[in-house]
Protein backbone atom coordinates (compact mmCIF):
# COMPACT_ATOMS: atom_id res chain seq x y z
CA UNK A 1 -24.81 19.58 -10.64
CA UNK A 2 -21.63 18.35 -10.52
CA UNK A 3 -23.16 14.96 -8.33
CA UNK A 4 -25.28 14.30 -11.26
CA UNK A 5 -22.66 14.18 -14.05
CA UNK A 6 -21.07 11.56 -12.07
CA UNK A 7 -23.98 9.77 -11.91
CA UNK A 8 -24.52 9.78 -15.55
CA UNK A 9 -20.95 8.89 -16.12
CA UNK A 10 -21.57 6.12 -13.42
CA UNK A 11 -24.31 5.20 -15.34
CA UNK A 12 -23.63 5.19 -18.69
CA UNK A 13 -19.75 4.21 -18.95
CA UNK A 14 -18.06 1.88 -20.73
CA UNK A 15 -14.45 1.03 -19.81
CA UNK A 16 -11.67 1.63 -21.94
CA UNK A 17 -9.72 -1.73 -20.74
CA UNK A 18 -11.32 -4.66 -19.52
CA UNK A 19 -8.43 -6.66 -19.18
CA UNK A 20 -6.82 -7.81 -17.15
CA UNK A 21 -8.70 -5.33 -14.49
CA UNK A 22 -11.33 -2.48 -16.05
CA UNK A 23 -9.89 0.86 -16.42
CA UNK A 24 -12.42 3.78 -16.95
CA UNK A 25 -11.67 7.00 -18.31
CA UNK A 26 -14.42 10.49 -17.74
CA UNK A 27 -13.43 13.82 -19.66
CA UNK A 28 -13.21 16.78 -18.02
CA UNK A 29 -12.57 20.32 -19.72
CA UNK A 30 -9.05 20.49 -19.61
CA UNK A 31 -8.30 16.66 -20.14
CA UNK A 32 -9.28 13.03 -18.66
CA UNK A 33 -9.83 11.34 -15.39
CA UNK A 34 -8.44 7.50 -14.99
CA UNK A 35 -10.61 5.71 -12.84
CA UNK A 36 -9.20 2.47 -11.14
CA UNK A 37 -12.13 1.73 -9.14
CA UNK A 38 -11.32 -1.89 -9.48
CA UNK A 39 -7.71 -1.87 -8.57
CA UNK A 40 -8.98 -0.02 -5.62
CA UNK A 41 -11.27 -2.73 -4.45
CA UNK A 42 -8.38 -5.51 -5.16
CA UNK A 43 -6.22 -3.42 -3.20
CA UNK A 44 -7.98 -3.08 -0.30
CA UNK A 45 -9.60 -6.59 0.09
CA UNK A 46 -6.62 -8.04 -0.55
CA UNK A 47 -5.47 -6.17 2.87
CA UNK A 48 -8.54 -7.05 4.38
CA UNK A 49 -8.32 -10.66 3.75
CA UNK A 50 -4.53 -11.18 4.48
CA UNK A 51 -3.44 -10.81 7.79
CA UNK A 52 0.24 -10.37 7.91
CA UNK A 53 -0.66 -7.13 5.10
CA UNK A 54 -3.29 -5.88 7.43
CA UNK A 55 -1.11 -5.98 10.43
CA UNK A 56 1.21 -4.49 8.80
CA UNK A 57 -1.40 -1.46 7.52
CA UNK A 58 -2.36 -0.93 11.19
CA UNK A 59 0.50 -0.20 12.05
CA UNK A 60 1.31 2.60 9.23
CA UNK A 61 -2.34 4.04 10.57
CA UNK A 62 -0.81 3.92 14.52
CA UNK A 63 2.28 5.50 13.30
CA UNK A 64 0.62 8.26 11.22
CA UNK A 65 -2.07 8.88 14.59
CA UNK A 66 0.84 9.71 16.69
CA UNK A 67 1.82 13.31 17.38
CA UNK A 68 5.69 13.92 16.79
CA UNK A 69 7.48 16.67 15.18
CA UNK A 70 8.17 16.38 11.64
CA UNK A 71 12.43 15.44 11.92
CA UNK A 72 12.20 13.75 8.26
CA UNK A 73 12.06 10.18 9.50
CA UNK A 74 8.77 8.61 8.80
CA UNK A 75 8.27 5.05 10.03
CA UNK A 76 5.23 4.56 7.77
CA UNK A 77 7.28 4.54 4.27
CA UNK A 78 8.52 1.39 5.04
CA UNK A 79 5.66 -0.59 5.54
CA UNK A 80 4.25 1.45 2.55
CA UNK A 81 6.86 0.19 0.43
CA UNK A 82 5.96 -3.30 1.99
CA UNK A 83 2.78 -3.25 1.12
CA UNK A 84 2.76 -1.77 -2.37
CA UNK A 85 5.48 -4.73 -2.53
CA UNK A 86 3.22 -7.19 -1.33
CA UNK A 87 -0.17 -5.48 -3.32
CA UNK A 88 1.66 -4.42 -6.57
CA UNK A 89 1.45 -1.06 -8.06
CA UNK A 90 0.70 -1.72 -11.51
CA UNK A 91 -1.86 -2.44 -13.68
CA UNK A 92 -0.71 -4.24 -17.00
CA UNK A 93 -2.23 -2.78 -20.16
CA UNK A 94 -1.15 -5.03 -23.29
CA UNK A 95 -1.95 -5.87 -26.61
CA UNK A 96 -5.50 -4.39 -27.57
CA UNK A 97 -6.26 -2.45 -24.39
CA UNK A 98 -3.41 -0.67 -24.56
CA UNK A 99 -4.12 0.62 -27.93
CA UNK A 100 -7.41 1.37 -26.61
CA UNK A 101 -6.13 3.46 -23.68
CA UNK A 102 -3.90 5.25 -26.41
CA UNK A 103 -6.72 6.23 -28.22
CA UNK A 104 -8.87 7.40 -25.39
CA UNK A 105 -5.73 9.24 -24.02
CA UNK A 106 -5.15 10.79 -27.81
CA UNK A 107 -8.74 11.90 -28.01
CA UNK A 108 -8.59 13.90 -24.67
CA UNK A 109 -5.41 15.71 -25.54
CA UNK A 110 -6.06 19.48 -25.97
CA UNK A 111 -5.28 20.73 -29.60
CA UNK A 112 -2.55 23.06 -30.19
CA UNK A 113 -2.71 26.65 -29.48
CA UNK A 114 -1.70 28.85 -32.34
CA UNK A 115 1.33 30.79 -32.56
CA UNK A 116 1.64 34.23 -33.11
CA UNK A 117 4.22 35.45 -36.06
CA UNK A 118 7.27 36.82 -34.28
CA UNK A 119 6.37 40.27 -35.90
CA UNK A 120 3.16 40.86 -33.91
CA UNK A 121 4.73 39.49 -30.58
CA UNK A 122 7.49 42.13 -31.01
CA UNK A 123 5.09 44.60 -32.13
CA UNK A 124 6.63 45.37 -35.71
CA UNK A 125 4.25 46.16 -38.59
CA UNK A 126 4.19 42.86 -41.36
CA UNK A 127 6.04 43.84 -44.19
């Protein structure tokens, strides 16, 4: 079941931002899913078609296939933090979109719960 509502949300979306890279947002029950399908595919084919970044992502995936005991050094955050460098890690939302994320966020927020008067929590009697 759960294969088909992705589907339909594959389907029948519509993105919240466009620009400068499409954004897409899916409710679930207890709040939203950002999708960044296509910062995904820039990502990676940007590594694909540079050479220097995919050298440098084979060798995080050599270091992480070698079997070593966990002494808090790990090799691979560097050329992480190379490649996110290199890549970026953010997606600008101005202008428009951004009020059009807001609003999208907004809508998914889960109303407030109700409080309970102070006398029933303590188990007085209302006056």
């Amino acid at each position: 079941m759960n294969r088909i509502r992705l589907y339909w949300h594959r389907i029948f979306r519509r993105p919240a931002i466009t620009d400068p890279m499409p954004i897409y947002t899916r409710r679930i029950p207890d709040g939203l899913l950002l999708d960044f399908e296509a910062y995904f595919a820039f990502v990676v084919t940007t590594i694909a078609d540079d050479p220097d970044l995919l050298d440098q992502f084979m060798e995080v995936v050599e270091d992480r296939g070698q079997s070593r005991e966990h002494d808090g050094w790990e090799p691979e955050q560097l050329l992480l933090e190379k490649l996110a460098t290199a890549v970026g890690y953010e997606v600008p939302i101005r202008g428009r979109a951004l009020a059009q994320l807001s609003d999208r966020l907004g809508a998914a927020a889960l109303a407030p719960v109700a409080q309970i008067p102070a006398q029933r929590r303590e188990g007085g009697a209302a006056a």
